[in-house]
PDB file of N, CA and C in Angstrom:
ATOM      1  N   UNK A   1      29.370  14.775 -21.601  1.00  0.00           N
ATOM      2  CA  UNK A   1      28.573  13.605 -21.871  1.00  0.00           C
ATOM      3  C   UNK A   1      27.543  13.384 -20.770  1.00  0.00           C
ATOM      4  N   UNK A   2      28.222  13.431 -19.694  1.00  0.00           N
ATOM      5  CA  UNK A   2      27.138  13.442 -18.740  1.00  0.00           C
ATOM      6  C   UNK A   2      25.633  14.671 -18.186  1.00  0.00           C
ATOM      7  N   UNK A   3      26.057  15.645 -19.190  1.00  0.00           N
ATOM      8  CA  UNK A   3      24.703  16.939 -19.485  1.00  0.00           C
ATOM      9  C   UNK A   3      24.371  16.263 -20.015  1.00  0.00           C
ATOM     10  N   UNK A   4      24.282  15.415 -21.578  1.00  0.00           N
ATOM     11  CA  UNK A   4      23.682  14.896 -22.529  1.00  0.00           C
ATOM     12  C   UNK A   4      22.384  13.791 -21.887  1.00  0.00           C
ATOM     13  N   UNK A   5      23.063  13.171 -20.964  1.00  0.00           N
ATOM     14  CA  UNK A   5      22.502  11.838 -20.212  1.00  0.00           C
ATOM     15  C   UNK A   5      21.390  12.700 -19.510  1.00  0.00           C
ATOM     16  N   UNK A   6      22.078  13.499 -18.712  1.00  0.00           N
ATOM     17  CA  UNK A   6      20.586  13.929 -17.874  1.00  0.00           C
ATOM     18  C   UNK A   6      19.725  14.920 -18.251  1.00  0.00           C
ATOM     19  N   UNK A   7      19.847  15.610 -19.633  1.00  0.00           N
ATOM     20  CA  UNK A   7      18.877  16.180 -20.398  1.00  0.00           C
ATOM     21  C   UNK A   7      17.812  15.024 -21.088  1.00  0.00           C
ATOM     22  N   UNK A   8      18.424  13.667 -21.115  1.00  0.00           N
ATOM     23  CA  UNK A   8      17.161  13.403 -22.281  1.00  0.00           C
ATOM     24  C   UNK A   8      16.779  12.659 -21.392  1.00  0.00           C
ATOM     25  N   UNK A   9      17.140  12.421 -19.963  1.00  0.00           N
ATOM     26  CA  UNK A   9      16.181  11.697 -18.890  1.00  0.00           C
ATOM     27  C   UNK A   9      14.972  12.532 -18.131  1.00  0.00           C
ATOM     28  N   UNK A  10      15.659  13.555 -18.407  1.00  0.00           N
ATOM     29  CA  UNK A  10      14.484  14.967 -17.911  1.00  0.00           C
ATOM     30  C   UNK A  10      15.197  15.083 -16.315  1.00  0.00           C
ATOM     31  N   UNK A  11      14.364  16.113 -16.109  1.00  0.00           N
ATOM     32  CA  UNK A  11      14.728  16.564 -14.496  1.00  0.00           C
ATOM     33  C   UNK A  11      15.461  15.122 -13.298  1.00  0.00           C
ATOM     34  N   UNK A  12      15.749  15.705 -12.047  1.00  0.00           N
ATOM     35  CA  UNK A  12      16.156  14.684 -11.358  1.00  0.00           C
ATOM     36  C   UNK A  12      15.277  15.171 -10.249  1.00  0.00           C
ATOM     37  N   UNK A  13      15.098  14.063  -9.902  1.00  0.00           N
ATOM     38  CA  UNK A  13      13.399  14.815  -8.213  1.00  0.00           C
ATOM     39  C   UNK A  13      14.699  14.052  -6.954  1.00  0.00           C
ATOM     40  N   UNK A  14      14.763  15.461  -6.392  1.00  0.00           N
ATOM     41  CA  UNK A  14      15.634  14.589  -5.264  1.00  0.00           C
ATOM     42  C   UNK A  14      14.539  14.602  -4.171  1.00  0.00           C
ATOM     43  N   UNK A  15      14.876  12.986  -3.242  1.00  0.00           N
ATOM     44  CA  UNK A  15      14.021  13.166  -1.751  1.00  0.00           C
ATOM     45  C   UNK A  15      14.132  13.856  -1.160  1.00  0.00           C
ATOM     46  N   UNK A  16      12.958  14.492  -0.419  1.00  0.00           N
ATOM     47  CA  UNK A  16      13.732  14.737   1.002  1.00  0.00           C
ATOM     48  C   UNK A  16      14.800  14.637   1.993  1.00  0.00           C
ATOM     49  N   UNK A  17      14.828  15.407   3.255  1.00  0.00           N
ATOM     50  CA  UNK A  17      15.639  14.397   4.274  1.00  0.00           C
ATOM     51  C   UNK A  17      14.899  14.011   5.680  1.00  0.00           C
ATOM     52  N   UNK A  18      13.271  14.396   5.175  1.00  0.00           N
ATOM     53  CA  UNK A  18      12.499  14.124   6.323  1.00  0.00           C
ATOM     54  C   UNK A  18      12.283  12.584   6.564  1.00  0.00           C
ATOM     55  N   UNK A  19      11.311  12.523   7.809  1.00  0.00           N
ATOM     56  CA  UNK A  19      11.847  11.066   8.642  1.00  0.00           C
ATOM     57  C   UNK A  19      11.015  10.265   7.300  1.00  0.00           C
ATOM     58  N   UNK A  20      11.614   8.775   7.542  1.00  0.00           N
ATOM     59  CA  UNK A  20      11.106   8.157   6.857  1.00  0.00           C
ATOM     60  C   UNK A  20       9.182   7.007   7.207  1.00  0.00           C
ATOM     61  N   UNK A  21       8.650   6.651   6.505  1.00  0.00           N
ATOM     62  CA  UNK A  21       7.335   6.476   6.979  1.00  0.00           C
ATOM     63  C   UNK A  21       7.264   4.443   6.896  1.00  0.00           C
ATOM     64  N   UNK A  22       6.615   4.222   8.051  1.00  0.00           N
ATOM     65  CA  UNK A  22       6.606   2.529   7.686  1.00  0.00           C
ATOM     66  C   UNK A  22       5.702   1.742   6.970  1.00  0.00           C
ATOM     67  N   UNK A  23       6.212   0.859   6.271  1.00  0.00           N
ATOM     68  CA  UNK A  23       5.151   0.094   5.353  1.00  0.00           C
ATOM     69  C   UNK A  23       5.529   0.459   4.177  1.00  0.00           C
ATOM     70  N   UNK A  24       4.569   0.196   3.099  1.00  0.00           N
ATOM     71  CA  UNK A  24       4.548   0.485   1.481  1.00  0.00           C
ATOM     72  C   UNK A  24       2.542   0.899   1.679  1.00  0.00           C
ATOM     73  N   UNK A  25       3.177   1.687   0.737  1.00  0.00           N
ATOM     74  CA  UNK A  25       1.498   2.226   0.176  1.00  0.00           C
ATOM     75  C   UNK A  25       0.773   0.889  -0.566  1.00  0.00           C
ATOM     76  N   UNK A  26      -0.854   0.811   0.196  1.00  0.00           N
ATOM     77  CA  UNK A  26      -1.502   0.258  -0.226  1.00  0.00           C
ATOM     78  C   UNK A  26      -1.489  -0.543  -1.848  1.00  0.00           C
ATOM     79  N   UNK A  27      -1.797   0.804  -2.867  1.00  0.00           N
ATOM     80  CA  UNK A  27      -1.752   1.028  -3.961  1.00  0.00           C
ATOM     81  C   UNK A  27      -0.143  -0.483  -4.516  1.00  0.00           C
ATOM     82  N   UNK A  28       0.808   0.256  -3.588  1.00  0.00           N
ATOM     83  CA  UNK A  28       1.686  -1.194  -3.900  1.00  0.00           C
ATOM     84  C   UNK A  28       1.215  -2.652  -3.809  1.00  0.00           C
ATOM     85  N   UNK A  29       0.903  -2.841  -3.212  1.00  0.00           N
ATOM     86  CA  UNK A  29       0.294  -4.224  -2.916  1.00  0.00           C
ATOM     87  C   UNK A  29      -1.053  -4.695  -3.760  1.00  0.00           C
ATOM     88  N   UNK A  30      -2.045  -3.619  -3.983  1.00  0.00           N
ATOM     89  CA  UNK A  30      -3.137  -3.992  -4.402  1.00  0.00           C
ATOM     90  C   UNK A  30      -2.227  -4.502  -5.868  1.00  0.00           C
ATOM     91  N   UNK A  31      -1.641  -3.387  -6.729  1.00  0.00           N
ATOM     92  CA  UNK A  31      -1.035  -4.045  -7.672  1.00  0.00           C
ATOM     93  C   UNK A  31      -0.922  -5.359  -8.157  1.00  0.00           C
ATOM     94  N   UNK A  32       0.036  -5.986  -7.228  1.00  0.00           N
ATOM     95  CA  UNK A  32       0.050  -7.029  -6.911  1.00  0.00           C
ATOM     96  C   UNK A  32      -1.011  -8.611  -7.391  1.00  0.00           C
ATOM     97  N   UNK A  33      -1.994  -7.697  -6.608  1.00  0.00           N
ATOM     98  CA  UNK A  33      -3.210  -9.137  -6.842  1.00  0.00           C
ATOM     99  C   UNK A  33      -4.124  -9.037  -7.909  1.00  0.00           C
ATOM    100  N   UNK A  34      -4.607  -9.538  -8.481  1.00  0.00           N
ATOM    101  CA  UNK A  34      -5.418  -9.969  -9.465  1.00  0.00           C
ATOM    102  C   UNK A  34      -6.995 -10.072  -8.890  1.00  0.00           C
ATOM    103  N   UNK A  35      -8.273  -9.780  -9.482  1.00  0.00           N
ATOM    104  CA  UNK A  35      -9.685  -9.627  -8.872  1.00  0.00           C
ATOM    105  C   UNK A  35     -10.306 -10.516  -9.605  1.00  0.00           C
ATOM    106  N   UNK A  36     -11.678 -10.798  -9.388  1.00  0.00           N
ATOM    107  CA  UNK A  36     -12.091 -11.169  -7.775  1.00  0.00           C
ATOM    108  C   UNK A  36     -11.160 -12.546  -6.703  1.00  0.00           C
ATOM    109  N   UNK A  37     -10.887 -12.508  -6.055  1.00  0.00           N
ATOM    110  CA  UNK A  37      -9.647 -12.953  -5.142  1.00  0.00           C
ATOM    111  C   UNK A  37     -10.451 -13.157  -3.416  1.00  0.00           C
ATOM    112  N   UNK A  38     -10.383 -14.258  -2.767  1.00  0.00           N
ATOM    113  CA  UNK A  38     -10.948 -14.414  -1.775  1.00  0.00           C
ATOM    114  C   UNK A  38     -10.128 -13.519  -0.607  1.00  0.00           C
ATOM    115  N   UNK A  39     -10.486 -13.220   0.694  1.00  0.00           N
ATOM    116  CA  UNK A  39      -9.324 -13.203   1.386  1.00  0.00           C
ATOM    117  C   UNK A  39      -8.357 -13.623   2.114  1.00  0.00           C
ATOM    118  N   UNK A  40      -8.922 -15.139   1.646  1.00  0.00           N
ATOM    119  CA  UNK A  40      -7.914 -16.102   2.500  1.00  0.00           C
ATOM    120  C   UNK A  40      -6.609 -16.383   1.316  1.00  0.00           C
ATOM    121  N   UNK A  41      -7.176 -16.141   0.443  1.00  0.00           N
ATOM    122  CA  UNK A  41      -5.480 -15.607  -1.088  1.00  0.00           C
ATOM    123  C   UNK A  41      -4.825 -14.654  -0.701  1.00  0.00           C
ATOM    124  N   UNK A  42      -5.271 -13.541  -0.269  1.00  0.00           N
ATOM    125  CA  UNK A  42      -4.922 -12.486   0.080  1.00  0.00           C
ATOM    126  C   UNK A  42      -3.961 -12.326   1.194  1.00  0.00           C
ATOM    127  N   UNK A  43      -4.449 -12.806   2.051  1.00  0.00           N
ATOM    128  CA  UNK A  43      -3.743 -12.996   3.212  1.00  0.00           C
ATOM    129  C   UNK A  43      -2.332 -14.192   3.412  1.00  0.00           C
ATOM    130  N   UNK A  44      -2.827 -15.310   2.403  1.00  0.00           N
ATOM    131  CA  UNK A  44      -1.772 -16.200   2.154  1.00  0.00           C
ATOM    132  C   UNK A  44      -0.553 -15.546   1.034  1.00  0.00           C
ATOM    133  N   UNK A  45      -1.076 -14.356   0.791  1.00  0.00           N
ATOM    134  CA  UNK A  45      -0.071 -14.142  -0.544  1.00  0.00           C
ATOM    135  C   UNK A  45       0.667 -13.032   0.205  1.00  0.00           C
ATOM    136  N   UNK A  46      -0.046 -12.006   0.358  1.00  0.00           N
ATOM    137  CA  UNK A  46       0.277 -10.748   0.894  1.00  0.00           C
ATOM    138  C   UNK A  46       0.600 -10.386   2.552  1.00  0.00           C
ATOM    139  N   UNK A  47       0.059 -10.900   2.930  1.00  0.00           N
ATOM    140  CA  UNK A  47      -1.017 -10.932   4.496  1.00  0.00           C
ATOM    141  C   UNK A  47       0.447 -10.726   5.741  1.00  0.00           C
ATOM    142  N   UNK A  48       1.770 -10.945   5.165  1.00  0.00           N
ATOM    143  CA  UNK A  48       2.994 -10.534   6.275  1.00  0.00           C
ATOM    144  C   UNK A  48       3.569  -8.823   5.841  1.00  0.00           C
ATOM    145  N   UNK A  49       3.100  -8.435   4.469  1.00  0.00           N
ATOM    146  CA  UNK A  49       3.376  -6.971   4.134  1.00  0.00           C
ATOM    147  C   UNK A  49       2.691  -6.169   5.431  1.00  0.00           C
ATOM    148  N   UNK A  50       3.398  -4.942   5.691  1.00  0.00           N
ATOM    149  CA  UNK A  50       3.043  -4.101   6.563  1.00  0.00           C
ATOM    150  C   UNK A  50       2.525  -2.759   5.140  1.00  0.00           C
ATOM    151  N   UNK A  51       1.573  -2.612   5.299  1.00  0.00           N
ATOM    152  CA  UNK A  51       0.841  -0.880   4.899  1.00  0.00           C
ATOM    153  C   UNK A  51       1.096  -0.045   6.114  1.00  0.00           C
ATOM    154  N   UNK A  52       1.169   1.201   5.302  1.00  0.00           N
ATOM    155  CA  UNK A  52       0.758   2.702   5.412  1.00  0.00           C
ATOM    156  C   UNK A  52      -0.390   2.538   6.183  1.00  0.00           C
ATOM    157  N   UNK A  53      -0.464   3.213   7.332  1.00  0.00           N
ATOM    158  CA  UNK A  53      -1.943   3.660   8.071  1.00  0.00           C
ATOM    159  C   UNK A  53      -1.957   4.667   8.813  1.00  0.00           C
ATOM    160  N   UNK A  54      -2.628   5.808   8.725  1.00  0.00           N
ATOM    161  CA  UNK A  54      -2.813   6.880  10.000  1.00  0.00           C
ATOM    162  C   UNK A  54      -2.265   6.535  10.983  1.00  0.00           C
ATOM    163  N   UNK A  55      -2.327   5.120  11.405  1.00  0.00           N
ATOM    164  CA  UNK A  55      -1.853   5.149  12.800  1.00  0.00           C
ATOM    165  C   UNK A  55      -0.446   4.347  12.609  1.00  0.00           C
ATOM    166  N   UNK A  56       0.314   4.685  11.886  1.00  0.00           N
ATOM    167  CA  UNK A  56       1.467   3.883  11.535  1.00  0.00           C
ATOM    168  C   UNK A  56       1.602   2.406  10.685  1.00  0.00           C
ATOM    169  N   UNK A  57       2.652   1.979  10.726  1.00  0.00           N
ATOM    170  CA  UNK A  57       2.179   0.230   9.911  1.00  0.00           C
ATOM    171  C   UNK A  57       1.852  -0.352  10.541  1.00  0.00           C
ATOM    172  N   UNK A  58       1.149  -1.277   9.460  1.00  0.00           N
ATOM    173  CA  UNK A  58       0.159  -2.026  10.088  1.00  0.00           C
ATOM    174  C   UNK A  58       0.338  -3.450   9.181  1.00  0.00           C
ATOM    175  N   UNK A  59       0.326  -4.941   9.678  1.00  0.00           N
ATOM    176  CA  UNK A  59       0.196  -5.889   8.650  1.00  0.00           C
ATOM    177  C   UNK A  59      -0.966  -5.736   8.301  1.00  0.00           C
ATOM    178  N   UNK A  60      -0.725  -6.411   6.817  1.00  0.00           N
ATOM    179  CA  UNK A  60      -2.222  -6.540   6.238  1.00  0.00           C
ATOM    180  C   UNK A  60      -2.750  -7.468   6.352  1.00  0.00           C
ATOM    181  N   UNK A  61      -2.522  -8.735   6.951  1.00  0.00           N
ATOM    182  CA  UNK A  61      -3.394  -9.886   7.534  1.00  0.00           C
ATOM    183  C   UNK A  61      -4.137  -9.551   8.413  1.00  0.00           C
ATOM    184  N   UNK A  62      -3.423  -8.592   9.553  1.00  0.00           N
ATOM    185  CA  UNK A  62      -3.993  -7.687  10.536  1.00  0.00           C
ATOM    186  C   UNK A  62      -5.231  -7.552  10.649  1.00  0.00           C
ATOM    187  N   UNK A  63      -5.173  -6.692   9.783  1.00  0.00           N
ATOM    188  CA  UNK A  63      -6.008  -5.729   8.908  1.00  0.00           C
ATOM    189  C   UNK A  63      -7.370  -6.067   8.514  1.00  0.00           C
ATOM    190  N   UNK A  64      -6.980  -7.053   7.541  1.00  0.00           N
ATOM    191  CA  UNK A  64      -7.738  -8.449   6.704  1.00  0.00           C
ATOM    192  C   UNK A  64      -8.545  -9.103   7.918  1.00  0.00           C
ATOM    193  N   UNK A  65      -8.161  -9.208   9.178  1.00  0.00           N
ATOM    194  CA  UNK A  65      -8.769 -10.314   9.845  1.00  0.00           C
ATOM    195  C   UNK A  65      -9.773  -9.240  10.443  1.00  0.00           C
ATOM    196  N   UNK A  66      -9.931  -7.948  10.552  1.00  0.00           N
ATOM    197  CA  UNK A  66     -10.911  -7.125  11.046  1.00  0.00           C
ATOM    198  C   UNK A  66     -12.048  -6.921  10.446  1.00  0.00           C
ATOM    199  N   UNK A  67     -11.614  -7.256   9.271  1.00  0.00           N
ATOM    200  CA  UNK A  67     -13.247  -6.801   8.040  1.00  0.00           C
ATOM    201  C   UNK A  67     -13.871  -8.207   8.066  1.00  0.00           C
ATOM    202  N   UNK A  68     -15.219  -7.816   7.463  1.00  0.00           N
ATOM    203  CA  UNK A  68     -16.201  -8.926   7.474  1.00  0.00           C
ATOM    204  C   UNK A  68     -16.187  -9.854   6.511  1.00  0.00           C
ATOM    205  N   UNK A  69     -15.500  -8.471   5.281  1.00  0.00           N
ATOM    206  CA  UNK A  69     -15.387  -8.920   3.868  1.00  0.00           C
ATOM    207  C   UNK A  69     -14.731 -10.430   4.091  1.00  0.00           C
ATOM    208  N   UNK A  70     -15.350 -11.216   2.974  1.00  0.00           N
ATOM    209  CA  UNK A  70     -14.446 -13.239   2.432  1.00  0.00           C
ATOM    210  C   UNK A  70     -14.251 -13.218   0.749  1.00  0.00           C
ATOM    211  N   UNK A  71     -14.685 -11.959   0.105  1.00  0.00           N
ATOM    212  CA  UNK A  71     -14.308 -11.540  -1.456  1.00  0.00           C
ATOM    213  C   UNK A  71     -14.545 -10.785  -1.880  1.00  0.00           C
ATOM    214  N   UNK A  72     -13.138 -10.333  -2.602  1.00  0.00           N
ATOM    215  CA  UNK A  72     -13.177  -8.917  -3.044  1.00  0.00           C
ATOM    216  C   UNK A  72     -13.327  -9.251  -4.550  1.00  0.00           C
ATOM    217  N   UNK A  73     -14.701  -8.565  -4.937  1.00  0.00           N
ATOM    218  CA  UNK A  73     -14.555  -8.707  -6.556  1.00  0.00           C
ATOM    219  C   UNK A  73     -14.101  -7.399  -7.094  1.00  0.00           C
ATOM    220  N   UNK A  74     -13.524  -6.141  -6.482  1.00  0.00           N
ATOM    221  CA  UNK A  74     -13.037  -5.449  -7.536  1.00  0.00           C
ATOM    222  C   UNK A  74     -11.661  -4.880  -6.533  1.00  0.00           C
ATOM    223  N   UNK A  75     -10.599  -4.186  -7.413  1.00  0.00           N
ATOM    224  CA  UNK A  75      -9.654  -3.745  -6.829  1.00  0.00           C
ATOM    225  C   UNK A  75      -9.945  -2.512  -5.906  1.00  0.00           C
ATOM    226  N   UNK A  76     -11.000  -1.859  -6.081  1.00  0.00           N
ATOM    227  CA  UNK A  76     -11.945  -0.672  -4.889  1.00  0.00           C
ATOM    228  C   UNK A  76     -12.554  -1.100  -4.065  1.00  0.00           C
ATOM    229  N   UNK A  77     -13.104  -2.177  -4.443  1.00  0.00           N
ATOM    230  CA  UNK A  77     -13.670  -3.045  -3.042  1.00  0.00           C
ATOM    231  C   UNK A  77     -12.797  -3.710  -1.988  1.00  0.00           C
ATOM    232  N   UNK A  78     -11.369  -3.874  -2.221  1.00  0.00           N
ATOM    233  CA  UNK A  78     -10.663  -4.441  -1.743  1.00  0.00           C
ATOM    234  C   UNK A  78     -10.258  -3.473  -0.433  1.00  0.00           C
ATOM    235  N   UNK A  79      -9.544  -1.655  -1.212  1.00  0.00           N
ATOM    236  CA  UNK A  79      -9.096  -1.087  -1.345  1.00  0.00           C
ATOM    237  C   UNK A  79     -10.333  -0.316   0.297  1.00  0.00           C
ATOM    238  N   UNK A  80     -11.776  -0.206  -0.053  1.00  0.00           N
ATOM    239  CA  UNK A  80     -12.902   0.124   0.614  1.00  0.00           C
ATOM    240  C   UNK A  80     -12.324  -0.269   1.889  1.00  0.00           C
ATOM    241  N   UNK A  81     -12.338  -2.274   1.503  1.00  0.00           N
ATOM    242  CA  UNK A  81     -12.932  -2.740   2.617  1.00  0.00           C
ATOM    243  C   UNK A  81     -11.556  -2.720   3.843  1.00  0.00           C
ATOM    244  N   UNK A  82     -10.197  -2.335   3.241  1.00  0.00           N
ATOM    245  CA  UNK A  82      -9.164  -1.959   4.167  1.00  0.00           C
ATOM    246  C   UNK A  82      -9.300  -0.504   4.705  1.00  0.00           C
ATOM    247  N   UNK A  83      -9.684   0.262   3.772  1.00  0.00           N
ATOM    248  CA  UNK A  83      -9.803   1.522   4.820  1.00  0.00           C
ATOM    249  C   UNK A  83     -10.730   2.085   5.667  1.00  0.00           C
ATOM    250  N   UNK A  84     -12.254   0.948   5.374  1.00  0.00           N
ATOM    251  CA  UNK A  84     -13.059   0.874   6.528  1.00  0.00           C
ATOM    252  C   UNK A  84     -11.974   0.455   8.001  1.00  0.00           C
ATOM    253  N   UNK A  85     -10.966  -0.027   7.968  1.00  0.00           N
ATOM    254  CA  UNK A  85     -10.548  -0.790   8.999  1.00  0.00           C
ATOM    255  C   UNK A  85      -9.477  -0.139   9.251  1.00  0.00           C
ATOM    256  N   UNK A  86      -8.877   0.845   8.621  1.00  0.00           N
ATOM    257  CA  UNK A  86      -7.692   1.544   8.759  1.00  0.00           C
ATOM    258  C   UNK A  86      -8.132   3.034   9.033  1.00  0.00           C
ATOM    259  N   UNK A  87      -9.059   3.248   8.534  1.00  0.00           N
ATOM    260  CA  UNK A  87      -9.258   4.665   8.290  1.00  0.00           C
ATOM    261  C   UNK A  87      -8.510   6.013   7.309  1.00  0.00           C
ATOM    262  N   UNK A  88      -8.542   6.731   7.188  1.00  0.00           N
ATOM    263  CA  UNK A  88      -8.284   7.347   5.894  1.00  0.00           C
ATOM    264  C   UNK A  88      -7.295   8.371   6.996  1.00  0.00           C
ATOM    265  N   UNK A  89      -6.585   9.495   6.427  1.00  0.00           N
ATOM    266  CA  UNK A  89      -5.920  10.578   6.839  1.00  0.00           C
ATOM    267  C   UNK A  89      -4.196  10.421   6.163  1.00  0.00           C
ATOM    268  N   UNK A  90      -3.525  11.430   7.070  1.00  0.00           N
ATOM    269  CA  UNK A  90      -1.973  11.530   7.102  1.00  0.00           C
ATOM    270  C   UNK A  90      -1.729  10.670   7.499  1.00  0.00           C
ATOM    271  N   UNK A  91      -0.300   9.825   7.082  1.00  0.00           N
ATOM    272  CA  UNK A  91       0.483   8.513   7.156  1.00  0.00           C
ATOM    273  C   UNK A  91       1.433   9.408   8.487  1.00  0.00           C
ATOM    274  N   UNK A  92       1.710   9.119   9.533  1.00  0.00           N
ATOM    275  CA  UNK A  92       2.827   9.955  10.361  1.00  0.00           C
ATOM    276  C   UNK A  92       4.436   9.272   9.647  1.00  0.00           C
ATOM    277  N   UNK A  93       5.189  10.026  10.525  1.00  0.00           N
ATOM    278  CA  UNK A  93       6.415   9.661  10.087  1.00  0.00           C
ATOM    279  C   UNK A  93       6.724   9.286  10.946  1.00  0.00           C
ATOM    280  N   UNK A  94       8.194   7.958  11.209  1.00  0.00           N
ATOM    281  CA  UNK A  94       8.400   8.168  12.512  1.00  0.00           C
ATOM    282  C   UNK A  94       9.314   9.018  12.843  1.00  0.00           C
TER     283      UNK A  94
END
């Protein structure tokens, strides 16, 4: 019975056992909010979450308080105006 179960669930993806990484991916959070959205919503809603960043986690109020941006009208603009401030690359592990 239990072949039956995990044939019609399809494959099983096991993790790794490499180190684990801090924060949640961006992409999680943007989810989250709804557009166009000021960033003082943003920061009141979201703004104690730690993201994913090249240089390890990072809060996103943090973050938020570095850009110039005061509204994000699209979920890429949002998305832009954090990785102007984060920068792009590999997430390290710790």
């Amino acid at each position: 019975m239990a072949d039956e179960d995990e044939e019609e669930s399809g494959p099983v993806v096991e993790l790794g056992e490499g180190e684990s990484v801090e924060g949640v991916p961006l992409a999680q959070v943007t989810s989250r909010l709804h557009f166009g959205i000021e960033k003082s919503e943003v920061v009141r809603r979201e703004g104690d979450v730690t993201i994913r960043t090249p240089e390890g986690g990072r809060e996103l109020g943090d973050v938020l308080e570095a850009s110039d941006e005061t509204y994000f009208p699209t979920r890429q603009e949002f998305e832009a105006a954090v990785r102007d401030v984060v920068g792009t690359g590999p997430v390290p592990t710790e």
